[in-house]
C-alpha atoms as a PDB file:
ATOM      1  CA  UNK A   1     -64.421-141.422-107.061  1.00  0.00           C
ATOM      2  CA  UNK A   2     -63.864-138.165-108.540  1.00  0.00           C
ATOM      3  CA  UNK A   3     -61.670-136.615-105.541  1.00  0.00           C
ATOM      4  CA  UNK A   4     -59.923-139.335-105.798  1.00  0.00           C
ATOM      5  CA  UNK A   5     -58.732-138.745-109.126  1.00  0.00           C
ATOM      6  CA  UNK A   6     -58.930-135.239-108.541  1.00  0.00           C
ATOM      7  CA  UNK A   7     -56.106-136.017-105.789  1.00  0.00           C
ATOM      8  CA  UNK A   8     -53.917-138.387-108.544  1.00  0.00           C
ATOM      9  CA  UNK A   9     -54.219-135.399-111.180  1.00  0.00           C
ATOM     10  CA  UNK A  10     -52.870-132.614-108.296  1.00  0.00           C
ATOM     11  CA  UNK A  11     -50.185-135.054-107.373  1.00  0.00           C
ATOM     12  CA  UNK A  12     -49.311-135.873-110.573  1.00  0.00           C
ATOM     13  CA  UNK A  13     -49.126-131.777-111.523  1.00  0.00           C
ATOM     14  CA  UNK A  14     -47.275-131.490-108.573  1.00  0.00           C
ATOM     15  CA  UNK A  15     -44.410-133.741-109.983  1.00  0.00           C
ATOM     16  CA  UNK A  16     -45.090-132.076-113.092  1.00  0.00           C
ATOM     17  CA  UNK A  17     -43.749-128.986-111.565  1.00  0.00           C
ATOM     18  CA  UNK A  18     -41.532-129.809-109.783  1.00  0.00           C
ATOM     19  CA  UNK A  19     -39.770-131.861-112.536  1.00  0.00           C
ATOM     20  CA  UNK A  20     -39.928-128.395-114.744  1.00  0.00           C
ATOM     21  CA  UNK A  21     -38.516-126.221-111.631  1.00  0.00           C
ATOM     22  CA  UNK A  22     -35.463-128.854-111.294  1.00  0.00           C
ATOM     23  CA  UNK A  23     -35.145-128.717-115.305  1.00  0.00           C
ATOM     24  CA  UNK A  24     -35.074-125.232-115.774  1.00  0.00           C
ATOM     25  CA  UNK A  25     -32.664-125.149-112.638  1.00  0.00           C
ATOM     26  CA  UNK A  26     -29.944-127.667-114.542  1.00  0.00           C
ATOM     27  CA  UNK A  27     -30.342-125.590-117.762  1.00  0.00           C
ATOM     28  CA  UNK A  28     -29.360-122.403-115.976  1.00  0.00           C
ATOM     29  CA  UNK A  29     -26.517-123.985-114.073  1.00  0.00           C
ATOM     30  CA  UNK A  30     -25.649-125.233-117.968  1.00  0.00           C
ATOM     31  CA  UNK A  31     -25.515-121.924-119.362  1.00  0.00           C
ATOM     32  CA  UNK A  32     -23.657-120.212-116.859  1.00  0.00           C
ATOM     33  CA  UNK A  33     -21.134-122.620-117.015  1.00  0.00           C
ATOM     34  CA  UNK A  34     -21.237-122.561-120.737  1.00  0.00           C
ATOM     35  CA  UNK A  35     -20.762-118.405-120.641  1.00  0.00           C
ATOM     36  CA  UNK A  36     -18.368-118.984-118.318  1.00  0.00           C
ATOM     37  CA  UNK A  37     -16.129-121.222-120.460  1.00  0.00           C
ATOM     38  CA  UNK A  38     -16.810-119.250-123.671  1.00  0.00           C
ATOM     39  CA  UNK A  39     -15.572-115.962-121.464  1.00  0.00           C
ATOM     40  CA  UNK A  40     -11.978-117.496-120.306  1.00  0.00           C
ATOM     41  CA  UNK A  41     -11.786-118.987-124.041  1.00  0.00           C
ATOM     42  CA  UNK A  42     -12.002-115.012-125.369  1.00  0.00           C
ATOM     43  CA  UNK A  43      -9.936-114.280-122.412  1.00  0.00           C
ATOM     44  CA  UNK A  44      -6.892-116.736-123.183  1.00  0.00           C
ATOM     45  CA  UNK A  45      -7.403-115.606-126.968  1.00  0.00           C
ATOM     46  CA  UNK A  46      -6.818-111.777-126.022  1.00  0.00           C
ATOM     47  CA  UNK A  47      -3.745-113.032-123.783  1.00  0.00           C
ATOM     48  CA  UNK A  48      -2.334-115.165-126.636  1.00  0.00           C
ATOM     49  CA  UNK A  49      -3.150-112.216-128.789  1.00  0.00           C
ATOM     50  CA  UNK A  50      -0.822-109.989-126.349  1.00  0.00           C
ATOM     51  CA  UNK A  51       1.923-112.682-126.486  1.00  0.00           C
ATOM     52  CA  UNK A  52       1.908-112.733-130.271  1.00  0.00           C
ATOM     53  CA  UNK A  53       1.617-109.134-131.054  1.00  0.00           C
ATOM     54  CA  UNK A  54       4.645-108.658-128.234  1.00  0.00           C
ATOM     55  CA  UNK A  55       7.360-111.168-130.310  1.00  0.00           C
ATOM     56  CA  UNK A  56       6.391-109.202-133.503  1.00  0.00           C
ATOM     57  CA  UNK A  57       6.339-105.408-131.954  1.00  0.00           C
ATOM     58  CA  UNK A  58       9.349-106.754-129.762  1.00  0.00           C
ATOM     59  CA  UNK A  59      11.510-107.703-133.283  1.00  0.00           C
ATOM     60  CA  UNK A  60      10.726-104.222-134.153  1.00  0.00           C
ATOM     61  CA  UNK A  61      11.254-102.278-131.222  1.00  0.00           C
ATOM     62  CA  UNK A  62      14.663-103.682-130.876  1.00  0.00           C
ATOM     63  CA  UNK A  63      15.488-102.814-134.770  1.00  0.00           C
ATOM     64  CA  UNK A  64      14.293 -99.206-134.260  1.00  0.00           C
ATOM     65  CA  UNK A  65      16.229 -98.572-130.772  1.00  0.00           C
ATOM     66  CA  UNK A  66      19.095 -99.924-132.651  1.00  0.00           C
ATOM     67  CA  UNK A  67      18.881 -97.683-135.782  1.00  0.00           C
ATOM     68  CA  UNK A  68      17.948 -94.924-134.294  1.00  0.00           C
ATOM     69  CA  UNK A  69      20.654 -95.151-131.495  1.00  0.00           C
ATOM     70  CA  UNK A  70      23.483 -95.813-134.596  1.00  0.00           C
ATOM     71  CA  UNK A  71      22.188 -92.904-136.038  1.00  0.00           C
ATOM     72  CA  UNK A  72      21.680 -90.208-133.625  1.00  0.00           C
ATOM     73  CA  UNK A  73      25.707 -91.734-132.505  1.00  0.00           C
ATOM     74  CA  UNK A  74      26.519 -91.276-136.174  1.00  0.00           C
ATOM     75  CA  UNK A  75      24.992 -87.885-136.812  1.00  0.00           C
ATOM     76  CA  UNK A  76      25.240 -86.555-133.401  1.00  0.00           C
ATOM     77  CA  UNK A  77      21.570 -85.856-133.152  1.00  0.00           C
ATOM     78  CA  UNK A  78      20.339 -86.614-129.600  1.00  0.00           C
ATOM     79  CA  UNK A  79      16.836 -85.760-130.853  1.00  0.00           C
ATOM     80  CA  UNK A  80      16.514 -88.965-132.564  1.00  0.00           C
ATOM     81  CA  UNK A  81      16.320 -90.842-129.169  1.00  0.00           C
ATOM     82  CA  UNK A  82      12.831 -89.182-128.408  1.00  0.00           C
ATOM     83  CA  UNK A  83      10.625 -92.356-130.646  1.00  0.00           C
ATOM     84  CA  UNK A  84      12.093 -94.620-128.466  1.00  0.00           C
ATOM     85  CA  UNK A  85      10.131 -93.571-125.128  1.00  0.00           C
ATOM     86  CA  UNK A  86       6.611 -93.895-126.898  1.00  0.00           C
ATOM     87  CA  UNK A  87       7.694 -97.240-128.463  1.00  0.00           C
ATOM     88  CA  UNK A  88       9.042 -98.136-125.110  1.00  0.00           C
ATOM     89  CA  UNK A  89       5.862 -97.452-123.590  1.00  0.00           C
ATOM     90  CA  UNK A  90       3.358 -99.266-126.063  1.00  0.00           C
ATOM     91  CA  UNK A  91       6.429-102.083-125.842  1.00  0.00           C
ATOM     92  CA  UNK A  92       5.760-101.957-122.156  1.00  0.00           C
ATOM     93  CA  UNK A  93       1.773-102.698-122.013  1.00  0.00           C
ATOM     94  CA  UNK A  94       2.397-104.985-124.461  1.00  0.00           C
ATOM     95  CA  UNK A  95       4.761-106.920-122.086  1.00  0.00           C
ATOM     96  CA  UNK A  96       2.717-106.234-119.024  1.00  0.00           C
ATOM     97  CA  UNK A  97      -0.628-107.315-121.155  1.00  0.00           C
ATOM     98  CA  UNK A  98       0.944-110.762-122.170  1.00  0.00           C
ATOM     99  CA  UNK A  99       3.334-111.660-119.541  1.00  0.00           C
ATOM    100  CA  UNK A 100       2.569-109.121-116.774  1.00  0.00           C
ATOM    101  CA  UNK A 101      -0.191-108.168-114.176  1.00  0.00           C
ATOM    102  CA  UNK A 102      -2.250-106.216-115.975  1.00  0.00           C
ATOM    103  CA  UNK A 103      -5.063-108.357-116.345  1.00  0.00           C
ATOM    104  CA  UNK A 104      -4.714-109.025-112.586  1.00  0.00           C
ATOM    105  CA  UNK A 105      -4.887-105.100-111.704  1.00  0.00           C
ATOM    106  CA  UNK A 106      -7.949-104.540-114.376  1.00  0.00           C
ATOM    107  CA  UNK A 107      -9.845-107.454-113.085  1.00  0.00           C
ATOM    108  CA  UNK A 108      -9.449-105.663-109.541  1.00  0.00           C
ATOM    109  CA  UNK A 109     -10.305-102.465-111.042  1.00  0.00           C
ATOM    110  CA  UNK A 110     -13.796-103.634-112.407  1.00  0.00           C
ATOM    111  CA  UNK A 111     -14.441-105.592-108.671  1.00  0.00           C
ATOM    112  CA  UNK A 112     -14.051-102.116-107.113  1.00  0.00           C
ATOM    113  CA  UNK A 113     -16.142-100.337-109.705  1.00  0.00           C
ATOM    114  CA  UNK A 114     -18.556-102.703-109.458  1.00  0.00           C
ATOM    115  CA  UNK A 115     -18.377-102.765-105.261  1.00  0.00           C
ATOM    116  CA  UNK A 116     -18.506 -98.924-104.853  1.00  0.00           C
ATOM    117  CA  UNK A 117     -19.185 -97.271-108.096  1.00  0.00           C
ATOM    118  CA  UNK A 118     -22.388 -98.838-109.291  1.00  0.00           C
ATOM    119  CA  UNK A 119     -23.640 -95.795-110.723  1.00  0.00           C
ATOM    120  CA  UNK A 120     -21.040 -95.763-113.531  1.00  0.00           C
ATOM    121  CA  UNK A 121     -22.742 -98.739-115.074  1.00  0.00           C
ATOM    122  CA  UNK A 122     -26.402 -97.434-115.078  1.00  0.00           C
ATOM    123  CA  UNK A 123     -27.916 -97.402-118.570  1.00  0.00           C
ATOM    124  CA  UNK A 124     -29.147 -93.903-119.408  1.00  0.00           C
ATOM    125  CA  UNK A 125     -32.719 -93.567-118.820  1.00  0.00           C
ATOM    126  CA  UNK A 126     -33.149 -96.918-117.147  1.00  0.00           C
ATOM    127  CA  UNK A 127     -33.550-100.249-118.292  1.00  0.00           C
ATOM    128  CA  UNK A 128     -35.964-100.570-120.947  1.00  0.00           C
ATOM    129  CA  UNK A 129     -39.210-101.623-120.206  1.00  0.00           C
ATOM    130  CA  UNK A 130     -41.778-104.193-122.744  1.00  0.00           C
ATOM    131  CA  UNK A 131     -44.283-101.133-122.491  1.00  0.00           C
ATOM    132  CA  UNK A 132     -41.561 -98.354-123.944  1.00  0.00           C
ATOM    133  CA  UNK A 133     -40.171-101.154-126.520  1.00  0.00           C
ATOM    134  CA  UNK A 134     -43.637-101.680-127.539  1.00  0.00           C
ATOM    135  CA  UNK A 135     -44.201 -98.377-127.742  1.00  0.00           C
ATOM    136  CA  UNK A 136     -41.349 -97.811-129.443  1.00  0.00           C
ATOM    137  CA  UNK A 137     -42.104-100.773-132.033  1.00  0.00           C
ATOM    138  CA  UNK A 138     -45.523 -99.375-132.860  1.00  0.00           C
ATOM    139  CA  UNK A 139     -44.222 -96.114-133.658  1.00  0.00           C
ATOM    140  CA  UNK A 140     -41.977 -97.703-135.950  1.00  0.00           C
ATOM    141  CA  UNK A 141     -44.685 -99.507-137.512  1.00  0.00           C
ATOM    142  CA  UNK A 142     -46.685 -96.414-137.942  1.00  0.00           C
ATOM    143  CA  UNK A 143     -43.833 -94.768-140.087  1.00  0.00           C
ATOM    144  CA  UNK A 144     -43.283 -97.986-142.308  1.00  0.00           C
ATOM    145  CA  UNK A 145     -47.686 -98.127-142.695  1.00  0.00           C
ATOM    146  CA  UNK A 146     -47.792 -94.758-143.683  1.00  0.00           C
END
């Protein structure tokens, strides 16, 4: 009599665990998908950013290439032309961030690093261990005790 329920408590552990193993399974599929949709929401927020930032930067890129061309015509000063190639160039990013391929070219940028530069993203002095944070805790401790 007693293997016998022996046998119905193993089975019924059995189930147990493997009930737990496909539960904790489903809730890490849920929170990858979850970081996944909460990293192309931050993702479509930096584009829309871009877009934004470009109509109001554009409005005044074209108002200082027209002032300052008027005025380097009007004064004859061909030295007032040389802000226009740095605001062309932020103007630039800006329109290759929001409408261009930028984000295509980093995103193949951090594949590669991540493919053949692995290195580059090693934390200095490892990763941290519970035996060096606890250390590190109880010398903390010590200092506020004392």
């Amino acid at each position: 009599m007693g293997t016998l329920l022996s046998k119905a408590t193993e089975q019924q552990m059995k189930r147990q665990q493997e009930f737990m193993q496909v539960n904790s399974q489903l809730q890490l599929e849920r929170q990858i998908i979850m970081q996944n949709q909460m990293r192309e929401r931050q993702m479509a927020m930096q584009i829309a950013w871009s877009r934004e930032f470009l109509k109001y930067y554009g409005s005044f890129f074209s108002l200082a290439v027209i002032g300052l061309t008027a005025g380097a015509i009007k004064n004859k000063k061909p030295g007032l032309f040389i802000p226009i190639v740095p605001l062309g160039i932020v103007f630039a990013y800006q329109l290759d961030m929001g409408y261009g391929t930028l984000l295509t070219r980093m995103k193949g940028e951090a594949e590669n690093i991540l493919e053949n530069e692995k290195s580059l993203l090693e934390i200095p002095q490892g990763m941290p261990t519970f035996d060096g944070i606890e250390k590190a805790r109880r010398a903390q401790r010590k200092i506020f005790i004392d």
